[in-house]
C-alpha atoms as a PDB file:
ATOM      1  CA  UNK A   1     170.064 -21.993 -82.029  1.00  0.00           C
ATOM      2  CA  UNK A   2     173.344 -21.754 -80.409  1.00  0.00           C
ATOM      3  CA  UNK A   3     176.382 -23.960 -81.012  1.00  0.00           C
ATOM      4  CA  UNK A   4     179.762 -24.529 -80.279  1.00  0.00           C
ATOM      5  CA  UNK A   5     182.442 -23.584 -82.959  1.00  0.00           C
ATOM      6  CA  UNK A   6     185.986 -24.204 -82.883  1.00  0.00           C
ATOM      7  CA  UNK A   7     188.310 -22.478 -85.462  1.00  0.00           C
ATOM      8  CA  UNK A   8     189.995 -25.513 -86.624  1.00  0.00           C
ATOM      9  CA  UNK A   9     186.429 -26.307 -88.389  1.00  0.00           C
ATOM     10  CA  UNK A  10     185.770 -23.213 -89.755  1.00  0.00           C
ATOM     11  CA  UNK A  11     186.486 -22.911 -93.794  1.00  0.00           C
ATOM     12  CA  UNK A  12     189.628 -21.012 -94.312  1.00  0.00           C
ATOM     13  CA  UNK A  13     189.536 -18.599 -97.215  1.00  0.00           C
ATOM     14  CA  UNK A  14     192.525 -17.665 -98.778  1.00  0.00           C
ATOM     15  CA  UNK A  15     192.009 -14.092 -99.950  1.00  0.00           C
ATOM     16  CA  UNK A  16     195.073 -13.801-101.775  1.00  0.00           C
ATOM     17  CA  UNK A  17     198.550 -15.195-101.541  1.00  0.00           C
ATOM     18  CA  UNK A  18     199.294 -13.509 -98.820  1.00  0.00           C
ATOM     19  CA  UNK A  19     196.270 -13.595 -96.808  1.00  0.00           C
ATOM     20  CA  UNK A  20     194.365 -16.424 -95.069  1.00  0.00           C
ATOM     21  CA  UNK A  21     190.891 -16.010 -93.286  1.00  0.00           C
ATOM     22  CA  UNK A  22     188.404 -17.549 -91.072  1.00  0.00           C
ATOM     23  CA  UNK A  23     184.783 -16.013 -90.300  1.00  0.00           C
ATOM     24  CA  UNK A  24     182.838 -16.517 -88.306  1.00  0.00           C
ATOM     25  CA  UNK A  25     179.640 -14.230 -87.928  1.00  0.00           C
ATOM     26  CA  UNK A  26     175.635 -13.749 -86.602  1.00  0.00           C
ATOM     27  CA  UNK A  27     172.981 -10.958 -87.288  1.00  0.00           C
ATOM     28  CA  UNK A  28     175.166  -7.702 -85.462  1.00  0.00           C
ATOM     29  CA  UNK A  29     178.947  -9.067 -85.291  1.00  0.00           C
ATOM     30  CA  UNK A  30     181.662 -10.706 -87.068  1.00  0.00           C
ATOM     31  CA  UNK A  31     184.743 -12.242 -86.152  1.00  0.00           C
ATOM     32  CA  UNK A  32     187.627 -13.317 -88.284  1.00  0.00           C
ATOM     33  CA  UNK A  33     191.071 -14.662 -87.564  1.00  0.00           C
ATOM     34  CA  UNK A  34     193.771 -13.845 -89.986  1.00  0.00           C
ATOM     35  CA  UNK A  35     196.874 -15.144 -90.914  1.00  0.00           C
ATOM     36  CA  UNK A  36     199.186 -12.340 -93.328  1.00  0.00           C
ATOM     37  CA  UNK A  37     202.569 -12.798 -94.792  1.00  0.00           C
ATOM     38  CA  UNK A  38     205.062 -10.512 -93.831  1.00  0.00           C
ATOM     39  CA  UNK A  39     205.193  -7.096 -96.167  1.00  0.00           C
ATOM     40  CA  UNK A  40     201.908  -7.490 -96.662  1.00  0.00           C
ATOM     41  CA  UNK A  41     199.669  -4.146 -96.869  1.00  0.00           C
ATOM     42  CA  UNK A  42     195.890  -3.682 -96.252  1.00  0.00           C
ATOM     43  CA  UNK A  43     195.128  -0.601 -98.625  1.00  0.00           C
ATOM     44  CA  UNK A  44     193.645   3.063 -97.697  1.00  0.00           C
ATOM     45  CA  UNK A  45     189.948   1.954 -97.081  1.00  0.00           C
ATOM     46  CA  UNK A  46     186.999   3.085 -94.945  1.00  0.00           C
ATOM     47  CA  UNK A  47     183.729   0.835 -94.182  1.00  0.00           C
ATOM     48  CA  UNK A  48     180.415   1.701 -91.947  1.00  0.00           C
ATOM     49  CA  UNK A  49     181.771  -0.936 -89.484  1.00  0.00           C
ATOM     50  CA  UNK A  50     183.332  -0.175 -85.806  1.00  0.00           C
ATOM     51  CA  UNK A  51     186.022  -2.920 -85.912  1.00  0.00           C
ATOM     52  CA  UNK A  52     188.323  -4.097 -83.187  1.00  0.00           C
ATOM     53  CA  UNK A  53     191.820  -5.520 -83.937  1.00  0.00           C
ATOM     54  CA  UNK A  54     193.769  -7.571 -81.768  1.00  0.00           C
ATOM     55  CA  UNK A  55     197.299  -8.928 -82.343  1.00  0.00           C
ATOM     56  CA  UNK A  56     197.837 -12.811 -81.731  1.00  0.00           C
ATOM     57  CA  UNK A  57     201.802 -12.352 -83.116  1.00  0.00           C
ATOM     58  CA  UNK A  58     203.294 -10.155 -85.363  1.00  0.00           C
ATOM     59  CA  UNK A  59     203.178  -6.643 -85.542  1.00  0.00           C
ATOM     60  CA  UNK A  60     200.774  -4.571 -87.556  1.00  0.00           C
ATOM     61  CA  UNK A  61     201.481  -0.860 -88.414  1.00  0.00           C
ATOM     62  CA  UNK A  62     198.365   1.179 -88.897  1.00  0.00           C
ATOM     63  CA  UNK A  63     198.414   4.614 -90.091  1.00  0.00           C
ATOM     64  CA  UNK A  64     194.993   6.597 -89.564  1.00  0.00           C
ATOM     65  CA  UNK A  65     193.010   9.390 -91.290  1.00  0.00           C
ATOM     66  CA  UNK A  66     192.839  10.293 -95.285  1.00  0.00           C
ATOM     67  CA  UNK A  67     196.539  11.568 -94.442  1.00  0.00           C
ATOM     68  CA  UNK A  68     197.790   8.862 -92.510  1.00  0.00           C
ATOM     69  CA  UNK A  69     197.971  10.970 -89.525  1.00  0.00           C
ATOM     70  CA  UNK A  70     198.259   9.092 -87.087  1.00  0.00           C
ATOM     71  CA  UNK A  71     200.491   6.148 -87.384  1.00  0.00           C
ATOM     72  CA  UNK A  72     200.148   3.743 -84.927  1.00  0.00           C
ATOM     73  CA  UNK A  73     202.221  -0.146 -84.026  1.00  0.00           C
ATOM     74  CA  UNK A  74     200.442  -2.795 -82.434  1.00  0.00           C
ATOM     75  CA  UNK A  75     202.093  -6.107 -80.890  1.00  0.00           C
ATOM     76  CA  UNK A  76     201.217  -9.382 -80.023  1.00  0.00           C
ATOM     77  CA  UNK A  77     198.518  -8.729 -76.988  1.00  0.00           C
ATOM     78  CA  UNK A  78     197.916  -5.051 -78.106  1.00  0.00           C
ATOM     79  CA  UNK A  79     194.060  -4.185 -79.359  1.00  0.00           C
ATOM     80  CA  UNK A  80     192.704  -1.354 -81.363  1.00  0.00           C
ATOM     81  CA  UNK A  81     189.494  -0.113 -81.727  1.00  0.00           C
ATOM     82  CA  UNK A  82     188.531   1.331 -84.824  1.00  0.00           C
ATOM     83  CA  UNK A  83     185.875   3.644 -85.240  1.00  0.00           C
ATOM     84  CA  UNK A  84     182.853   3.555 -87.780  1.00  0.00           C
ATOM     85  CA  UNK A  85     184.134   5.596 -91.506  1.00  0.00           C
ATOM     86  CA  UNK A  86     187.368   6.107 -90.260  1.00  0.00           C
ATOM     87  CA  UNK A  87     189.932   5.559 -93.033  1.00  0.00           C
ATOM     88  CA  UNK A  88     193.122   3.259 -92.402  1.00  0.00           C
ATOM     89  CA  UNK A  89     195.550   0.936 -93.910  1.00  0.00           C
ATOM     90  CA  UNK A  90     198.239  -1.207 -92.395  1.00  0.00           C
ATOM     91  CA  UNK A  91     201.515  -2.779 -93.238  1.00  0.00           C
ATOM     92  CA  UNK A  92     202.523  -6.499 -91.757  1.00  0.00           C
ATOM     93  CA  UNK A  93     205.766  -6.536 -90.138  1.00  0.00           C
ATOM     94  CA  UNK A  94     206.963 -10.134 -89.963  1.00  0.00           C
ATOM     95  CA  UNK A  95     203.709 -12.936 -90.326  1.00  0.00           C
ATOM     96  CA  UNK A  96     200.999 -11.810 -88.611  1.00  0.00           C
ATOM     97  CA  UNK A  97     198.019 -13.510 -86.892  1.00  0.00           C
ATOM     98  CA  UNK A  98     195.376 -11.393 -85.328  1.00  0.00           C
ATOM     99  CA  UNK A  99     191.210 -11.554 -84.763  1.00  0.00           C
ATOM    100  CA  UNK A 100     189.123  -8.824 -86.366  1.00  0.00           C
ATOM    101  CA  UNK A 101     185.467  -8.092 -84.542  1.00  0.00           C
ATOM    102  CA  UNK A 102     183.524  -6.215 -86.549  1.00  0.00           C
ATOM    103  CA  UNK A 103     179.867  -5.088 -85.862  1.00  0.00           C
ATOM    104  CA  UNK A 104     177.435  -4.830 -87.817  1.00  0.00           C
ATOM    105  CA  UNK A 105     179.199  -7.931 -90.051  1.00  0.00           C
ATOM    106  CA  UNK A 106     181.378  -7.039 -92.974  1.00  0.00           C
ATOM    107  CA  UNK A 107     178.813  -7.568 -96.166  1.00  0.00           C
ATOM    108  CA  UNK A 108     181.608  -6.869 -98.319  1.00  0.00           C
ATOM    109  CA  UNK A 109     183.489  -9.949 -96.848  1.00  0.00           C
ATOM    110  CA  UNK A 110     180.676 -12.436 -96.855  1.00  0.00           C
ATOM    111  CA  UNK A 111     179.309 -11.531-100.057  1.00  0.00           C
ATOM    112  CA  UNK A 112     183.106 -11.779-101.836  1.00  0.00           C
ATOM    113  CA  UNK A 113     182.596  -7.838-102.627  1.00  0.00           C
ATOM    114  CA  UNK A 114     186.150  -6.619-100.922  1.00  0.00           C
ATOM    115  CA  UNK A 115     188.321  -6.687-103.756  1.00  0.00           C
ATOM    116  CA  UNK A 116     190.699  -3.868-102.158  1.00  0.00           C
ATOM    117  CA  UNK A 117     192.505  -7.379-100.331  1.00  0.00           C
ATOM    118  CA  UNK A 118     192.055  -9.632-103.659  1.00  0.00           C
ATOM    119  CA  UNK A 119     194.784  -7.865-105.802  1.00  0.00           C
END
Protein backbone atom coordinates (compact mmCIF):
# COMPACT_ATOMS: atom_id res chain seq x y z
CA UNK A 1 0.00 0.00 0.00
CA UNK A 2 1.36 3.37 -0.50
CA UNK A 3 1.28 6.28 1.95
CA UNK A 4 2.30 9.56 2.60
CA UNK A 5 5.23 10.15 5.12
CA UNK A 6 6.49 13.28 6.39
CA UNK A 7 9.84 13.36 8.34
CA UNK A 8 8.58 15.17 11.26
CA UNK A 9 6.68 11.68 12.08
CA UNK A 10 9.26 9.48 11.50
CA UNK A 11 11.09 8.02 14.89
CA UNK A 12 14.36 9.71 15.30
CA UNK A 13 17.15 7.45 16.48
CA UNK A 14 19.88 8.83 18.18
CA UNK A 15 22.87 6.68 17.25
CA UNK A 16 25.20 8.20 19.50
CA UNK A 17 25.75 11.60 20.99
CA UNK A 18 26.67 12.96 18.15
CA UNK A 19 24.47 11.49 15.66
CA UNK A 20 20.69 11.70 15.05
CA UNK A 21 18.74 9.59 12.38
CA UNK A 22 15.57 9.13 10.58
CA UNK A 23 14.75 6.05 8.15
CA UNK A 24 12.76 5.59 6.19
CA UNK A 25 12.89 2.42 3.84
CA UNK A 26 10.86 -0.36 1.36
CA UNK A 27 11.99 -3.76 -0.21
CA UNK A 28 15.17 -2.17 -2.67
CA UNK A 29 15.92 1.43 -1.05
CA UNK A 30 16.50 3.33 2.00
CA UNK A 31 16.53 6.78 2.88
CA UNK A 32 17.76 8.45 6.00
CA UNK A 33 18.19 12.04 7.06
CA UNK A 34 20.94 12.81 9.44
CA UNK A 35 21.73 15.32 11.73
CA UNK A 36 25.90 15.12 13.02
CA UNK A 37 27.67 17.32 15.43
CA UNK A 38 30.49 19.07 14.24
CA UNK A 39 34.03 16.93 14.54
CA UNK A 40 32.20 14.15 14.19
CA UNK A 41 33.84 11.13 12.08
CA UNK A 42 32.13 8.20 10.25
CA UNK A 43 34.95 5.43 10.48
CA UNK A 44 36.89 3.47 7.50
CA UNK A 45 33.95 1.12 6.47
CA UNK A 46 32.73 -0.63 3.30
CA UNK A 47 29.03 -2.19 2.83
CA UNK A 48 27.39 -4.09 -0.39
CA UNK A 49 25.19 -0.94 -0.74
CA UNK A 50 25.48 1.84 -3.69
CA UNK A 51 24.65 4.88 -1.49
CA UNK A 52 24.03 8.44 -2.49
CA UNK A 53 24.87 11.40 -0.17
CA UNK A 54 23.53 14.70 -0.39
CA UNK A 55 24.39 17.74 1.76
CA UNK A 56 21.33 19.74 3.31
CA UNK A 57 24.12 22.15 5.37
CA UNK A 58 27.33 21.57 6.58
CA UNK A 59 30.17 20.24 4.98
CA UNK A 60 31.24 16.64 4.94
CA UNK A 61 34.86 15.59 4.04
CA UNK A 62 35.08 12.15 2.54
CA UNK A 63 38.25 10.49 1.86
CA UNK A 64 37.97 7.31 -0.53
CA UNK A 65 39.75 3.95 -1.04
CA UNK A 66 41.61 1.60 1.76
CA UNK A 67 44.25 4.60 1.51
CA UNK A 68 42.10 7.43 1.60
CA UNK A 69 43.00 8.32 -1.83
CA UNK A 70 40.89 10.34 -2.84
CA UNK A 71 39.72 12.98 -0.52
CA UNK A 72 36.86 14.67 -1.47
CA UNK A 73 34.48 18.06 0.29
CA UNK A 74 30.96 18.24 -0.25
CA UNK A 75 28.65 21.41 0.58
CA UNK A 76 25.29 22.19 1.21
CA UNK A 77 23.54 21.23 -2.39
CA UNK A 78 26.55 19.00 -3.44
CA UNK A 79 25.69 14.98 -3.95
CA UNK A 80 27.91 11.99 -4.07
CA UNK A 81 27.40 8.79 -5.30
CA UNK A 82 29.02 6.05 -3.73
CA UNK A 83 29.68 2.93 -5.29
CA UNK A 84 28.86 -0.72 -4.03
CA UNK A 85 32.28 -2.13 -1.58
CA UNK A 86 33.94 0.93 -1.92
CA UNK A 87 35.63 1.87 1.37
CA UNK A 88 35.19 5.52 2.90
CA UNK A 89 34.99 7.54 5.97
CA UNK A 90 34.15 11.15 6.55
CA UNK A 91 34.78 13.93 8.96
CA UNK A 92 31.83 16.68 9.84
CA UNK A 93 32.95 20.11 9.46
CA UNK A 94 30.58 22.34 11.42
CA UNK A 95 26.79 20.44 12.15
CA UNK A 96 25.81 18.69 9.40
CA UNK A 97 22.42 17.64 7.95
CA UNK A 98 22.33 15.55 4.87
CA UNK A 99 19.93 12.48 3.28
CA UNK A 100 21.57 9.12 2.66
CA UNK A 101 19.77 6.78 -0.26
CA UNK A 102 20.92 3.62 -0.08
CA UNK A 103 19.78 0.60 -2.25
CA UNK A 104 19.35 -2.40 -1.47
CA UNK A 105 18.41 -1.02 2.39
CA UNK A 106 21.11 -0.94 4.99
CA UNK A 107 20.35 -4.39 7.14
CA UNK A 108 22.98 -3.37 9.38
CA UNK A 109 20.99 -0.13 10.21
CA UNK A 110 17.56 -1.60 10.62
CA UNK A 111 18.57 -4.55 12.42
CA UNK A 112 20.82 -2.23 15.11
CA UNK A 113 23.99 -4.32 13.69
CA UNK A 114 26.26 -1.01 12.72
CA UNK A 115 28.15 -0.58 15.71
CA UNK A 116 31.15 1.20 13.71
CA UNK A 117 28.66 4.70 14.44
CA UNK A 118 27.62 3.47 18.15
CA UNK A 119 31.07 4.09 19.84
Amino acid sequence: MVEKINWDEVPEEQVNPSMKRKMVYGDQVMVAKMQFKDGFEVPLHHHENEQVTQVLSGTIRFWFGENGEKEMDLHAGDLVVIPGNLPHRALMIGDVEEIDTFAPPRADWIDGTDDYLKK
